[in-house]
C-alpha atoms as a PDB file:
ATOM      1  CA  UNK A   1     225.097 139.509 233.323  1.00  0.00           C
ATOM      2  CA  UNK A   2     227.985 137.912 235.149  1.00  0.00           C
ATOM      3  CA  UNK A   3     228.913 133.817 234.013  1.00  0.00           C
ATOM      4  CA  UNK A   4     230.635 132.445 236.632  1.00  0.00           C
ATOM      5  CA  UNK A   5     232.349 129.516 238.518  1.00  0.00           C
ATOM      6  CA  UNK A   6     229.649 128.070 240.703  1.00  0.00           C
ATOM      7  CA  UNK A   7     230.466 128.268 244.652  1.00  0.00           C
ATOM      8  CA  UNK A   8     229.317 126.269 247.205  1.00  0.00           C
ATOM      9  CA  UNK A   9     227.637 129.486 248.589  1.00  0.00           C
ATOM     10  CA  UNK A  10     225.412 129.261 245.170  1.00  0.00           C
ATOM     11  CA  UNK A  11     223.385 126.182 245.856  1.00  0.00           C
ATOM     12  CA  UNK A  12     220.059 127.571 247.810  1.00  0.00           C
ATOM     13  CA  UNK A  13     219.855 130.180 244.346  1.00  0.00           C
ATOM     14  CA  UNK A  14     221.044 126.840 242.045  1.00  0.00           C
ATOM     15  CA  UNK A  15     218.755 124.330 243.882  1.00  0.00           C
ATOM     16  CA  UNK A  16     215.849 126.767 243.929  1.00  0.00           C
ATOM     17  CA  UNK A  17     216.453 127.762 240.198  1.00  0.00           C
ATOM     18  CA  UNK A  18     216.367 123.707 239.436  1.00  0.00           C
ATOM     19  CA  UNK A  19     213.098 122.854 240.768  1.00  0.00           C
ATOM     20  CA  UNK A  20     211.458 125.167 238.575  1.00  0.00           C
ATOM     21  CA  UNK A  21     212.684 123.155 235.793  1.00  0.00           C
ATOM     22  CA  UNK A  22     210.144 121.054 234.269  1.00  0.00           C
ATOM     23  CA  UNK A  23     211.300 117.264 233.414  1.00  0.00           C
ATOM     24  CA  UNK A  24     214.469 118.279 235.333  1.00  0.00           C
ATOM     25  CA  UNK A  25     215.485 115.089 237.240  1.00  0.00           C
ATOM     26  CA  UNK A  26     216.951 115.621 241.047  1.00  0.00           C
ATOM     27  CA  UNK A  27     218.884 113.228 243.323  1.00  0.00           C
ATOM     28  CA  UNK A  28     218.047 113.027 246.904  1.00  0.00           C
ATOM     29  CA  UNK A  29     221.962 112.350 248.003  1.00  0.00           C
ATOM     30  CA  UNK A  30     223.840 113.138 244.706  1.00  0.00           C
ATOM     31  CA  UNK A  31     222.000 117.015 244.421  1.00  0.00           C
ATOM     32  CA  UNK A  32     221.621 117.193 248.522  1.00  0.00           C
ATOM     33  CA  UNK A  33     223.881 121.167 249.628  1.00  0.00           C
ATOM     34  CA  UNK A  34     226.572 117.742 251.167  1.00  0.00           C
ATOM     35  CA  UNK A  35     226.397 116.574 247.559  1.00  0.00           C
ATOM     36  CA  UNK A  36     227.019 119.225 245.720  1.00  0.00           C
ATOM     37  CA  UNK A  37     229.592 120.225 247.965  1.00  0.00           C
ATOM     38  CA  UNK A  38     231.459 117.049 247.126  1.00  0.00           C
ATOM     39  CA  UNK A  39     231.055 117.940 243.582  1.00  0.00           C
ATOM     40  CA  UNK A  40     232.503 120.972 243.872  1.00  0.00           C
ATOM     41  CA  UNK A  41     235.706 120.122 245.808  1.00  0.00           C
ATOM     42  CA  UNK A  42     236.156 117.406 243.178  1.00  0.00           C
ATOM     43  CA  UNK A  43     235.655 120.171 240.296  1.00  0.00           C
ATOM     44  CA  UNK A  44     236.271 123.624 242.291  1.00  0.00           C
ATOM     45  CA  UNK A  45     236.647 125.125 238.418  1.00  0.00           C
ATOM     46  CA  UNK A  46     234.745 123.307 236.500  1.00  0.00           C
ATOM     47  CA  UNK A  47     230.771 124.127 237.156  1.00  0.00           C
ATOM     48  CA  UNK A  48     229.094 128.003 236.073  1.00  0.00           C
ATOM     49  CA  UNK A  49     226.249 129.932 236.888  1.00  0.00           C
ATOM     50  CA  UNK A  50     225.134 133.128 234.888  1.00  0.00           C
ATOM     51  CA  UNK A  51     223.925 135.106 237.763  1.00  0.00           C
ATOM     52  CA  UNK A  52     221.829 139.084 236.569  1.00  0.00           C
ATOM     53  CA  UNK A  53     221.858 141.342 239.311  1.00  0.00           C
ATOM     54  CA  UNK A  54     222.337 138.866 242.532  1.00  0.00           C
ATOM     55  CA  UNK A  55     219.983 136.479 240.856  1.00  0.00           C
ATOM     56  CA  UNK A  56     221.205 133.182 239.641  1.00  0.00           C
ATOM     57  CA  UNK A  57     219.320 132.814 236.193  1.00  0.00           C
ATOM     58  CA  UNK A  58     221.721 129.506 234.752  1.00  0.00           C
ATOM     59  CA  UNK A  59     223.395 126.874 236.012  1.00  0.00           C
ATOM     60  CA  UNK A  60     225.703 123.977 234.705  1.00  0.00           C
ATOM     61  CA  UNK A  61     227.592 121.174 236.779  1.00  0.00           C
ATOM     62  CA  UNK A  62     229.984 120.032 235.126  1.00  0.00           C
ATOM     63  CA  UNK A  63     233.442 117.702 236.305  1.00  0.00           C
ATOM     64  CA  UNK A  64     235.818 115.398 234.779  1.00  0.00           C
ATOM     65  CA  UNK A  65     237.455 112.285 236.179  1.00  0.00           C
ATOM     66  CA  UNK A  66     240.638 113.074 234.287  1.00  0.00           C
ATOM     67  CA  UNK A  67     239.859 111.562 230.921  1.00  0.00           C
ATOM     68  CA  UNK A  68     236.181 113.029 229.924  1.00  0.00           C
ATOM     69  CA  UNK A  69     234.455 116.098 231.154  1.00  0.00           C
ATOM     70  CA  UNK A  70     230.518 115.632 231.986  1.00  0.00           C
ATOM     71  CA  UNK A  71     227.569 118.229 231.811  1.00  0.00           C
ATOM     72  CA  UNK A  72     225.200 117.328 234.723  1.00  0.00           C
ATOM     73  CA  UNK A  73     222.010 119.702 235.307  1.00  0.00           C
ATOM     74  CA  UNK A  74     222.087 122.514 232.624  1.00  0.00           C
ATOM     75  CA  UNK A  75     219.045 124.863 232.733  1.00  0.00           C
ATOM     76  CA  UNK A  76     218.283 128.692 232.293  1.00  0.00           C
ATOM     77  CA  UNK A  77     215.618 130.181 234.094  1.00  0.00           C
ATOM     78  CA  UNK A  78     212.701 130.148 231.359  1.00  0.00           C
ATOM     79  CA  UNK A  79     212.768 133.800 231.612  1.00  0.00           C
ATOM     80  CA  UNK A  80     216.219 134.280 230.478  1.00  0.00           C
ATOM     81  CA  UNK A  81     215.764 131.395 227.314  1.00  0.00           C
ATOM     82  CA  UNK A  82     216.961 132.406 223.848  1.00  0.00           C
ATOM     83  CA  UNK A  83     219.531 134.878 224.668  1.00  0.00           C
ATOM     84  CA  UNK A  84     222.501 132.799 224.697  1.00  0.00           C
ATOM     85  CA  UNK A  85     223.439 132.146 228.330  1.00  0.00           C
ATOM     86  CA  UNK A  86     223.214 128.658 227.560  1.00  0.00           C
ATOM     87  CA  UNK A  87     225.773 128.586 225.109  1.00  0.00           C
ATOM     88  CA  UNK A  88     227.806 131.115 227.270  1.00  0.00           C
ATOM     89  CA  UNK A  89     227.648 128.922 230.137  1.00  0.00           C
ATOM     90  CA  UNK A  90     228.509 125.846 227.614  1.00  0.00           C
ATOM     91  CA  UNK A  91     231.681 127.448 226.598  1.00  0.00           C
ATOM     92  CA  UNK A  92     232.536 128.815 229.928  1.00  0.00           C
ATOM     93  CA  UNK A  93     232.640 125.085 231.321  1.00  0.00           C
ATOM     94  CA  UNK A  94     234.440 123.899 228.131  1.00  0.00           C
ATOM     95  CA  UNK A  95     237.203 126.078 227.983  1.00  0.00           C
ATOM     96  CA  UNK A  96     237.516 125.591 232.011  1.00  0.00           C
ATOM     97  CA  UNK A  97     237.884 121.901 230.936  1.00  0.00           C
ATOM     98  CA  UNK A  98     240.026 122.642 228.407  1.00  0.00           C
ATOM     99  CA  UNK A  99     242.543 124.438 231.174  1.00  0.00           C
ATOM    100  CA  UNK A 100     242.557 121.049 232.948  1.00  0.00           C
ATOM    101  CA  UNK A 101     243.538 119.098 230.034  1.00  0.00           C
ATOM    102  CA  UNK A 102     240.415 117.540 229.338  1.00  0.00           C
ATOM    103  CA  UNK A 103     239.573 117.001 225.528  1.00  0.00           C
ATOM    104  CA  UNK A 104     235.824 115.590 225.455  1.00  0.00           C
ATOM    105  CA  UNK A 105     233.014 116.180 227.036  1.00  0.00           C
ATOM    106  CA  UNK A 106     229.822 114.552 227.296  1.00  0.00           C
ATOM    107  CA  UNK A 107     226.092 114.786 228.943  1.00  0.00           C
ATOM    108  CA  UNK A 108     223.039 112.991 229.225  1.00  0.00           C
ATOM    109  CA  UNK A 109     219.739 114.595 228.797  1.00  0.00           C
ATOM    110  CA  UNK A 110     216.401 112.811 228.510  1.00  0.00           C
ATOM    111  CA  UNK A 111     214.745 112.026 225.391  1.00  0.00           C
ATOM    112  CA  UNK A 112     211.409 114.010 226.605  1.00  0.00           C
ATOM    113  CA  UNK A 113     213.555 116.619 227.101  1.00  0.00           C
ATOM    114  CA  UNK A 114     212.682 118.481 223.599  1.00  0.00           C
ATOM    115  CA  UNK A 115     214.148 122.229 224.763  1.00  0.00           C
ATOM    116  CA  UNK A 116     217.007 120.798 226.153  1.00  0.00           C
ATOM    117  CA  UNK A 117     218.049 118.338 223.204  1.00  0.00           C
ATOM    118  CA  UNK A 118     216.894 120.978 220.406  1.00  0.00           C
ATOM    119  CA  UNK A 119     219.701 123.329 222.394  1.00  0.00           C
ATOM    120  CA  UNK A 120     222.435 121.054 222.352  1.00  0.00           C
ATOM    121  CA  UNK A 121     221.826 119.886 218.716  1.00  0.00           C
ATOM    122  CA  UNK A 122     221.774 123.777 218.276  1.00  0.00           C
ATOM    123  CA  UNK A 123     224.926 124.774 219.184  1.00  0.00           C
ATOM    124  CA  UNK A 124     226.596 121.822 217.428  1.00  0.00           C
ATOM    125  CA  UNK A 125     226.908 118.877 219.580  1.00  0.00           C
ATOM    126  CA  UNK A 126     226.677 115.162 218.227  1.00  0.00           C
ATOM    127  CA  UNK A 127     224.011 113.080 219.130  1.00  0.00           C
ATOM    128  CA  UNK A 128     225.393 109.160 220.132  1.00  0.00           C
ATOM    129  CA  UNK A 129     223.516 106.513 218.690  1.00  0.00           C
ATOM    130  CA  UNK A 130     226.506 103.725 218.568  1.00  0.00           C
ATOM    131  CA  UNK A 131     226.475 103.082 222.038  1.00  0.00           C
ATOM    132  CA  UNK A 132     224.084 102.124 224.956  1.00  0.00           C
ATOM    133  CA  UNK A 133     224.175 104.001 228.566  1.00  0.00           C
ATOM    134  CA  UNK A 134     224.018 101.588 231.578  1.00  0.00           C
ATOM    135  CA  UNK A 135     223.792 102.538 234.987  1.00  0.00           C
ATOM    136  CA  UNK A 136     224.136 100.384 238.216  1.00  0.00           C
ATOM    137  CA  UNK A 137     222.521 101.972 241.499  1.00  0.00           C
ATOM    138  CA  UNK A 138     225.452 101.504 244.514  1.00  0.00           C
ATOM    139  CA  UNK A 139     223.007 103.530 246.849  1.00  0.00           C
ATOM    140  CA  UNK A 140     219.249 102.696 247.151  1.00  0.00           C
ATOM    141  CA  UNK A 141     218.737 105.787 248.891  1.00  0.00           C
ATOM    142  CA  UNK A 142     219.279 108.020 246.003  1.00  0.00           C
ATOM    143  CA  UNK A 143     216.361 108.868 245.123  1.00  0.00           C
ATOM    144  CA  UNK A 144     215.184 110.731 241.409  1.00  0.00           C
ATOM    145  CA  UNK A 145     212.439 112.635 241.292  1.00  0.00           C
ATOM    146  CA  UNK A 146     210.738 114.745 238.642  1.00  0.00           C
ATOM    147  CA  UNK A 147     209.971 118.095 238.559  1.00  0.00           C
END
C-alpha cells in the first residue's frame, strides 16, 4: 500500500471512493473535479490518498491558509477500516504541514459521525468544546448533500 500526495488526476477514484461514505457530506461547487482542482493548486502538498494496487482505498484533503492547517473529507474505504491507513494518512498530511511551517491543525466532523469522531479521539486529538463554529454561505449554489 502506497500513501500518497493526492493529484488532480486522483479525483474520479477520490470522488467515487467518497460517495460510498455514509453521513459523508459533499459540496456541489467546493467538491466539483474545478473545485478540487483549486484546492489542490492552493495545497499541491498538502492532501494524501492511500492507494492498494491502482485502487484508491483513503483519502484526506487537507490545506492551510498560512497560519492553521485543515482536514476536509477523511474516509477509508470500509473495506480497508482498522488497519491504520487512517492514521497513516493523518500523519502523512501532518508532517507535509509541518514542512510548510504550519503548527496546528484542525477539522470538523459531524457529531453523527460516531466512526469518524471515535478515530480521531483514537489517535489522540482534542475535542473543542470552548468555542462555537459559525459559517456564512457567500455562494447559494453550493449545495451539501448527504450520502
Amino acid at each position: 500500500m502506497e500513501i500518497r500526495a493526492m493529484k488532480a488526476e486522483d479525483y474520479d477514484q477520490v470522488y467515487a471512493l467518497w460517495k460510498t461514505i455514509k453521513g459523508f457530506g459533499l459540496r456541489s461547487v467546493d467538491d466539483s473535479r474545478e473545485g478540487i482542482q483549486r484546492f489542490l493548486l492552493r495545497n499541491p502538498s498538502t492532501s494524501i490518498v492511500a492507494q492498494e494496487q491502482g485502487e484508491i482505498i483513503g483519502a484526506i484533503l487537507c490545506g492551510h491558509d498560512g497560519r492553521r492547517g485543515c482536514f476536509y473529507h477523511v474516509c477509508v474505504k470500509e473495506a480497508f477500516r482498522k488497519h491504520g491507513i487512517g492514521k497513516r494518512m493523518a500523519v502523512a498530511a501532518m508532517e507535509a504541514l509541518r514542512a510548510e511551517h504550519i503548527s496546528k491543525v484542525n477539522l470538523i466532523a459531524f457529531r453523527s459521525n460516531e466512526v469518524g469522531n471515535c478515530f480521531w479521539q483514537q489517535v489522540g486529538w482534542t475535542q473543542r468544546k470552548d468555542l462555537n463554529y459559525y459559517d456564512f454561505v457567500l455562494n447559494e449554489e453550493n449545495i451539501t448533500t448527504f450520502q
